[in-house]
Protein backbone atom coordinates (compact mmCIF):
# COMPACT_ATOMS: atom_id res chain seq x y z
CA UNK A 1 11.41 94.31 42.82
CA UNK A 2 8.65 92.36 44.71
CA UNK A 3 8.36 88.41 44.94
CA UNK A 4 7.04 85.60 46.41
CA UNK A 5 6.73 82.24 46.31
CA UNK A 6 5.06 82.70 43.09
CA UNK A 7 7.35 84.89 41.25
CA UNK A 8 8.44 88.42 41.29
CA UNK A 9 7.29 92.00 39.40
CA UNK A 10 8.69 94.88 38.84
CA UNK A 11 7.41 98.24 40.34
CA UNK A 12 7.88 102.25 40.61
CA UNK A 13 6.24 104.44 42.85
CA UNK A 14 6.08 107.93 40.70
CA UNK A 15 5.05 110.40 43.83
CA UNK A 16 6.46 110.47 47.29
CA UNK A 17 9.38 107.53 46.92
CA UNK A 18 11.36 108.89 49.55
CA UNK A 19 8.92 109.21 51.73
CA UNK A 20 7.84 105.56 50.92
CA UNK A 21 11.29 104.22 51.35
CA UNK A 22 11.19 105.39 55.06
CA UNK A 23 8.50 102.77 55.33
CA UNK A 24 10.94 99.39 55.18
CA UNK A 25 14.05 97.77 54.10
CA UNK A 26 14.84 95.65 51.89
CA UNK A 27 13.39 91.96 52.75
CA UNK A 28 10.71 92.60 54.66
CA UNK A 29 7.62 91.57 54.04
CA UNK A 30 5.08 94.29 52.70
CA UNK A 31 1.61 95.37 51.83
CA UNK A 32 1.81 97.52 48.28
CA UNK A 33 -1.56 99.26 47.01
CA UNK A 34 -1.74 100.10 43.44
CA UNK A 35 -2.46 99.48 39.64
CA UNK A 36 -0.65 97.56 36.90
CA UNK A 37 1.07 98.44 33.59
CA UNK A 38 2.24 96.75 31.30
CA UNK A 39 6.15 97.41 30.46
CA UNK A 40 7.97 95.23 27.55
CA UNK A 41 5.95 92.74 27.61
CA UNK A 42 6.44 92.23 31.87
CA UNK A 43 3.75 92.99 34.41
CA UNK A 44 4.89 96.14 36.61
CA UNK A 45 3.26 97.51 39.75
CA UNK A 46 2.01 101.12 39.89
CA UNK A 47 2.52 101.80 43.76
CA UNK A 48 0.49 104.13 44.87
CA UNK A 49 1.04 103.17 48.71
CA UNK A 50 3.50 100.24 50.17
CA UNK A 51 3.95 99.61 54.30
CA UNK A 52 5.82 97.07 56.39
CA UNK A 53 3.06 94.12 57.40
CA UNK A 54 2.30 93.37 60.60
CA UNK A 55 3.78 89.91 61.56
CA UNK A 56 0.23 88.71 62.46
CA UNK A 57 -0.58 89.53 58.66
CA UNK A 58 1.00 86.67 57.08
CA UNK A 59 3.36 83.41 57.48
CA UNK A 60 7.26 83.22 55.89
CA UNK A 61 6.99 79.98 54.95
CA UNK A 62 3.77 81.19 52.81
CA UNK A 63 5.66 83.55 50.90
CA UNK A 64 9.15 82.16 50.30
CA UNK A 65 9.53 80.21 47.09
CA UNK A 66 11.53 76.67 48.33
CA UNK A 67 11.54 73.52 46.84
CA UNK A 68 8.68 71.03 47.10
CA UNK A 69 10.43 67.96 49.18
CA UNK A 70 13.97 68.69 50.49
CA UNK A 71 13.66 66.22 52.37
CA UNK A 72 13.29 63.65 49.14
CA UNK A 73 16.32 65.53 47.72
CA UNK A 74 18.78 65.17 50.43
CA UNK A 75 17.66 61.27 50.22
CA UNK A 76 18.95 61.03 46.87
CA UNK A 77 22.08 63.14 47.86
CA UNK A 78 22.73 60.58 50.76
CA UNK A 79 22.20 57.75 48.66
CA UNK A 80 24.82 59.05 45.68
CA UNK A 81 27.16 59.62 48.85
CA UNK A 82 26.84 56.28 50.15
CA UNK A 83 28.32 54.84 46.65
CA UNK A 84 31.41 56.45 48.03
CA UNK A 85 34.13 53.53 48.77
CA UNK A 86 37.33 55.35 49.66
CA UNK A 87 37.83 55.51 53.30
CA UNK A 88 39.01 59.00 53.82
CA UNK A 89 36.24 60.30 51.54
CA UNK A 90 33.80 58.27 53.65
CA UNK A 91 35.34 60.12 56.64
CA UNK A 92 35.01 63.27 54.85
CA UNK A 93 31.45 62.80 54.09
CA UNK A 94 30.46 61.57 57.45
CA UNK A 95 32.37 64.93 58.88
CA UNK A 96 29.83 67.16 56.96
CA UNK A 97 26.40 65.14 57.69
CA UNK A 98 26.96 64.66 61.12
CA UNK A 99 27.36 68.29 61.70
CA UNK A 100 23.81 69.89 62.15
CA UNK A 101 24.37 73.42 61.82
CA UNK A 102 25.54 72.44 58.29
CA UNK A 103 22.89 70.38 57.27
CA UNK A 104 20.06 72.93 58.74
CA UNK A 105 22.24 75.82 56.32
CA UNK A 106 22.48 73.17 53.05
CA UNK A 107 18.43 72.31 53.20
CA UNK A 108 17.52 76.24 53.18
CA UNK A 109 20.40 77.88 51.40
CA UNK A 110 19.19 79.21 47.43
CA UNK A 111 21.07 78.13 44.68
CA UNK A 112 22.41 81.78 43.65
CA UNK A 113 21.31 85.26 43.95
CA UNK A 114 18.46 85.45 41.06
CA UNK A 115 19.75 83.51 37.87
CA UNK A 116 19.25 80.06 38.71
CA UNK A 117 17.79 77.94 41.82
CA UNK A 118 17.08 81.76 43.37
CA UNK A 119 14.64 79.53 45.97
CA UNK A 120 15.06 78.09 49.36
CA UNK A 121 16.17 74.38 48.73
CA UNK A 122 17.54 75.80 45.42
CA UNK A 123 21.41 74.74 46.49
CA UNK A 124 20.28 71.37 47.62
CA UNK A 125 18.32 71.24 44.23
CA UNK A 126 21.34 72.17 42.21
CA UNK A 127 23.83 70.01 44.21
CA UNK A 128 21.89 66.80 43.75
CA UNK A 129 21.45 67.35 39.63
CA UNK A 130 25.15 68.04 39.61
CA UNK A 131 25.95 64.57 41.25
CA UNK A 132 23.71 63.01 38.95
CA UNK A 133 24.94 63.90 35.73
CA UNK A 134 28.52 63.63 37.22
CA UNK A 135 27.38 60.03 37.86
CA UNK A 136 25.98 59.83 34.64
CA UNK A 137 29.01 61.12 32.51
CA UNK A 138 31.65 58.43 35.04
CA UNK A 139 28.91 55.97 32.99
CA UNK A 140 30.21 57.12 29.71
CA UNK A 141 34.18 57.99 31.06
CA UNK A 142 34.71 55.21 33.36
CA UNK A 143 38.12 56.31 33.68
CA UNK A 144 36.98 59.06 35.99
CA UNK A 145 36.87 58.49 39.98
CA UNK A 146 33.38 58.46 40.87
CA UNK A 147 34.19 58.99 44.43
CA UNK A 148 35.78 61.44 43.56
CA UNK A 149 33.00 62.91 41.59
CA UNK A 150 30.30 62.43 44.14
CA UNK A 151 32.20 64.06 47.32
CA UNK A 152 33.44 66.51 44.63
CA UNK A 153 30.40 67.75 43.04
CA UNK A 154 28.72 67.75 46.40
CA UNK A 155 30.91 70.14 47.84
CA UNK A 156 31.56 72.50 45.12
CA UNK A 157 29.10 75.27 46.00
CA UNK A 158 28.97 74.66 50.05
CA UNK A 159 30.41 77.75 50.68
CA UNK A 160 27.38 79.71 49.42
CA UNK A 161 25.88 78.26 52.70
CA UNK A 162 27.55 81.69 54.91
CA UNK A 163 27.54 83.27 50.87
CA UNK A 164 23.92 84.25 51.01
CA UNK A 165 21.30 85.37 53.33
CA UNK A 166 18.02 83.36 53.22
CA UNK A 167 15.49 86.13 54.03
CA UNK A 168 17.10 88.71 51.67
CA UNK A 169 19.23 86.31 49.19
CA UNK A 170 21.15 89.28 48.94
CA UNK A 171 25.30 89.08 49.56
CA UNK A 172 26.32 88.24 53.37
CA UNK A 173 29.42 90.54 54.19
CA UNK A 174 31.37 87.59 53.87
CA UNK A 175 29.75 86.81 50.58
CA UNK A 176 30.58 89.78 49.14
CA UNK A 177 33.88 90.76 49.93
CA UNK A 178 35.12 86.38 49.68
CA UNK A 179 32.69 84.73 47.79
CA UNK A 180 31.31 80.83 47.76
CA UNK A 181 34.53 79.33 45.99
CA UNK A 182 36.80 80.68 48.46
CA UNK A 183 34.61 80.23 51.87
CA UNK A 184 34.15 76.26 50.46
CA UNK A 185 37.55 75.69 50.34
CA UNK A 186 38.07 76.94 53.60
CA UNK A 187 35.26 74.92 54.46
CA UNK A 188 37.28 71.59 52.88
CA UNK A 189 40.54 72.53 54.90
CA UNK A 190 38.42 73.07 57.84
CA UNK A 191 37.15 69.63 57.64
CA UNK A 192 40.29 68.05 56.24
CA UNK A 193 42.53 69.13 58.98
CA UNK A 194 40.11 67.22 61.52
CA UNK A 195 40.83 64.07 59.62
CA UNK A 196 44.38 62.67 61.30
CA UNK A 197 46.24 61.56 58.13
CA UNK A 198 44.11 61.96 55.23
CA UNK A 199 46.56 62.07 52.23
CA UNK A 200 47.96 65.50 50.84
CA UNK A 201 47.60 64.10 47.08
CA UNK A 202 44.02 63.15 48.14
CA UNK A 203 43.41 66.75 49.65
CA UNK A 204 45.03 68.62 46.78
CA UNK A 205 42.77 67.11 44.21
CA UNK A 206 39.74 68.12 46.41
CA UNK A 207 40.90 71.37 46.61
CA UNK A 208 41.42 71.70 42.99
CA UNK A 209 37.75 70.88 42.20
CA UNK A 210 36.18 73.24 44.67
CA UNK A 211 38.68 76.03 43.27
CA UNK A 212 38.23 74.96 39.31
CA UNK A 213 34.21 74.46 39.49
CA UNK A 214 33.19 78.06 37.70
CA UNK A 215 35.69 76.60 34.75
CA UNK A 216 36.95 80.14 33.34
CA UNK A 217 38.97 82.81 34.82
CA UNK A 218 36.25 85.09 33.20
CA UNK A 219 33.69 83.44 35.43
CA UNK A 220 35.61 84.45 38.41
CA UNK A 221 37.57 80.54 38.71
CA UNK A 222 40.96 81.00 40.69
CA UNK A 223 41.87 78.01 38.55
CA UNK A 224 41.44 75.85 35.72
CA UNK A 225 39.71 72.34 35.77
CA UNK A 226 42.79 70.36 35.27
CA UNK A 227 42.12 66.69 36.10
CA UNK A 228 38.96 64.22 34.22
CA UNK A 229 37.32 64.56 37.53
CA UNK A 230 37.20 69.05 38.01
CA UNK A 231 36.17 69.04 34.14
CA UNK A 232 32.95 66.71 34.45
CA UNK A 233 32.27 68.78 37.37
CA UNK A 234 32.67 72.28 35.75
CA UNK A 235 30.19 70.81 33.08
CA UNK A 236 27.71 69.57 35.17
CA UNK A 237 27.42 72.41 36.77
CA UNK A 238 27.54 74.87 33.99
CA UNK A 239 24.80 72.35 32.35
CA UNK A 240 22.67 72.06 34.95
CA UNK A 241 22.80 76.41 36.05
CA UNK A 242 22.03 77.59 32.66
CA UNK A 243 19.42 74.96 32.02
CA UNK A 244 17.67 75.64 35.24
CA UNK A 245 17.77 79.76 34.98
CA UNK A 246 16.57 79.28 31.42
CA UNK A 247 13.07 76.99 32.77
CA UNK A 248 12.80 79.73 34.96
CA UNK A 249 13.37 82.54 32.44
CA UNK A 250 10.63 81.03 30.23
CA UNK A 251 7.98 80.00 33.61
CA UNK A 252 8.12 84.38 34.61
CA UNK A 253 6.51 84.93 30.90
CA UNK A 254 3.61 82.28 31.31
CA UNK A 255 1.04 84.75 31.87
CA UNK A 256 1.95 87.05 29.49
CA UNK A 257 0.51 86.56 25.84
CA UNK A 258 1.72 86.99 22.49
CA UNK A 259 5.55 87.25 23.70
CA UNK A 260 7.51 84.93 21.73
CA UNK A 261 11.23 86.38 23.47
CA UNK A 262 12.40 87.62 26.64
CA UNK A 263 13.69 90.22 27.79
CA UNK A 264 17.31 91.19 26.58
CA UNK A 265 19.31 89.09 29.63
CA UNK A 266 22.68 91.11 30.20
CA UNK A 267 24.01 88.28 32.28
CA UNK A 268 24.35 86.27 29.01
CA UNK A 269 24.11 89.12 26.35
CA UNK A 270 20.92 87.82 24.63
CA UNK A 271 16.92 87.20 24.54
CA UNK A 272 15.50 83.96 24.77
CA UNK A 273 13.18 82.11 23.10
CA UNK A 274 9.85 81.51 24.87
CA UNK A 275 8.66 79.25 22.24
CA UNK A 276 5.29 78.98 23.82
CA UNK A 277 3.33 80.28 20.61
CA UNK A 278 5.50 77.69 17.82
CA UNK A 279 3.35 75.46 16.40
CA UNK A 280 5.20 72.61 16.39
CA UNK A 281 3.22 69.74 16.07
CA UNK A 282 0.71 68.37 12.91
């Protein structure tokens, strides 16, 4: 698989692949020679010659897919965290913005691997649209903490910060062999402990959303969402995923005509509807 910042394609080199394969590893930046086929309805690459590129050949930033204003993002993030009232959560904010490392990791990390927010900016993306519908549901269940909600649903993916590599946005070694819900809740106690006296009850309820956010033991959650506050989250975040790899789903077929379905997606066991050729208005 090639991609870039404006998409990815599919390719096969028929003659000499080993050879080929001496040429570069996986991430680097290439130049590919060859024809296209079409293949199910996707565009695929007929290589008939690929090579590492020179540095002088090209820019990263020109190639990497990110998102168009992080800096506008992390805005809104800092204003939904500045609702925040409780002191201890304000202290537990103010322990993760003020560290630089972490913020230079949050505005560059992708969102996950290739179903949704695969794209530099893509966890900042997906963090801020999970505070706002958190925010949005507290509207409708008042009940709920929204401080709670807004340090919470903040949080909940940080640990895919060390989870992914932003060249490759393939598996770091931690990544792989931990994973994001375990290395953010490390992350929490990390920042917790350096907080003299911030309540256990407090903490424990943290910890519970950061360990409940993928909802299911099926999707890999060492817990259930057992408070009002870990199930908005879990929501919100399922919502806001799926929705987001589905736009994206639909944006890879733009160029190609007459396809009104996708690909079968074995992630979710199904095709989707591209809908692009309904007539749907008068």
């Amino acid at each position: 698989t090639r991609s870039d910042k404006t998409g990815k394609i599919e390719g096969r080199a028929w003659e000499n692949a080993e050879e080929l394969n001496k040429e570069f590893n996986e991430g680097d930046v290439v130049r590919i020679s060859g024809g296209t086929t079409l293949f199910k309805n996707e565009l695929q690459i007929k290589v008939d010659s690929i090579e590492k590129a020179k540095n002088s050949e090209y820019k990263y930033e020109n190639l990497i897919r990110s998102v168009a204003s992080p800096e506008k993002i992390f805005e809104k993030i800092n204003n939904l965290l500045s609702e925040i009232k409780n002191e201890w959560l304000v202290k537990l904010k103010d322990s993760f913005l003020s560290n630089a490392d972490f913020l230079d990791k949050f505005l560059k990390s992708p969102g996950a691997k290739s179903w949704h927010n695969a794209y530099i900016g893509g966890l900042l993306e997906h963090t801020y649209e999970v505070m706002y519908i958190s925010k949005e549901t507290h509207n409708l269940y008042p009940e709920s903490s929204l401080d709670m909600l807004m340090i919470g649903s903040f949080m909940h993916d940080m640990g895919k910060i060390y989870e992914l590599d932003t060249n490759t946005f393939e598996y770091t070694l931690e990544g792989g062999l931990v994973g994001h819900v375990s290395i953010g809740y490390r992350m929490l106690g990390e920042k917790i402990n350096g907080i003299d006296g911030f309540p256990k009850d407090l903490a424990l309820l943290l910890e519970h959303i950061v360990l409940s956010h993928h909802g299911e033991y099926e999707q890999q959650s060492p817990v259930l969402p057992k408070t009002l506050e870990a199930t908005i989250i879990y929501q919100a975040d399922e919502l806001v995923s799926q929705a987001n790899a589905v736009k994206e789903l639909q944006d890879s077929f733009k160029n190609t005509k007459d396809a009104l379905w996708s690909n079968f997606v074995s992630i979710k066991n199904r095709k989707y509807l591209l809908r692009k050729n309904l007539k749907t208005e008068a």
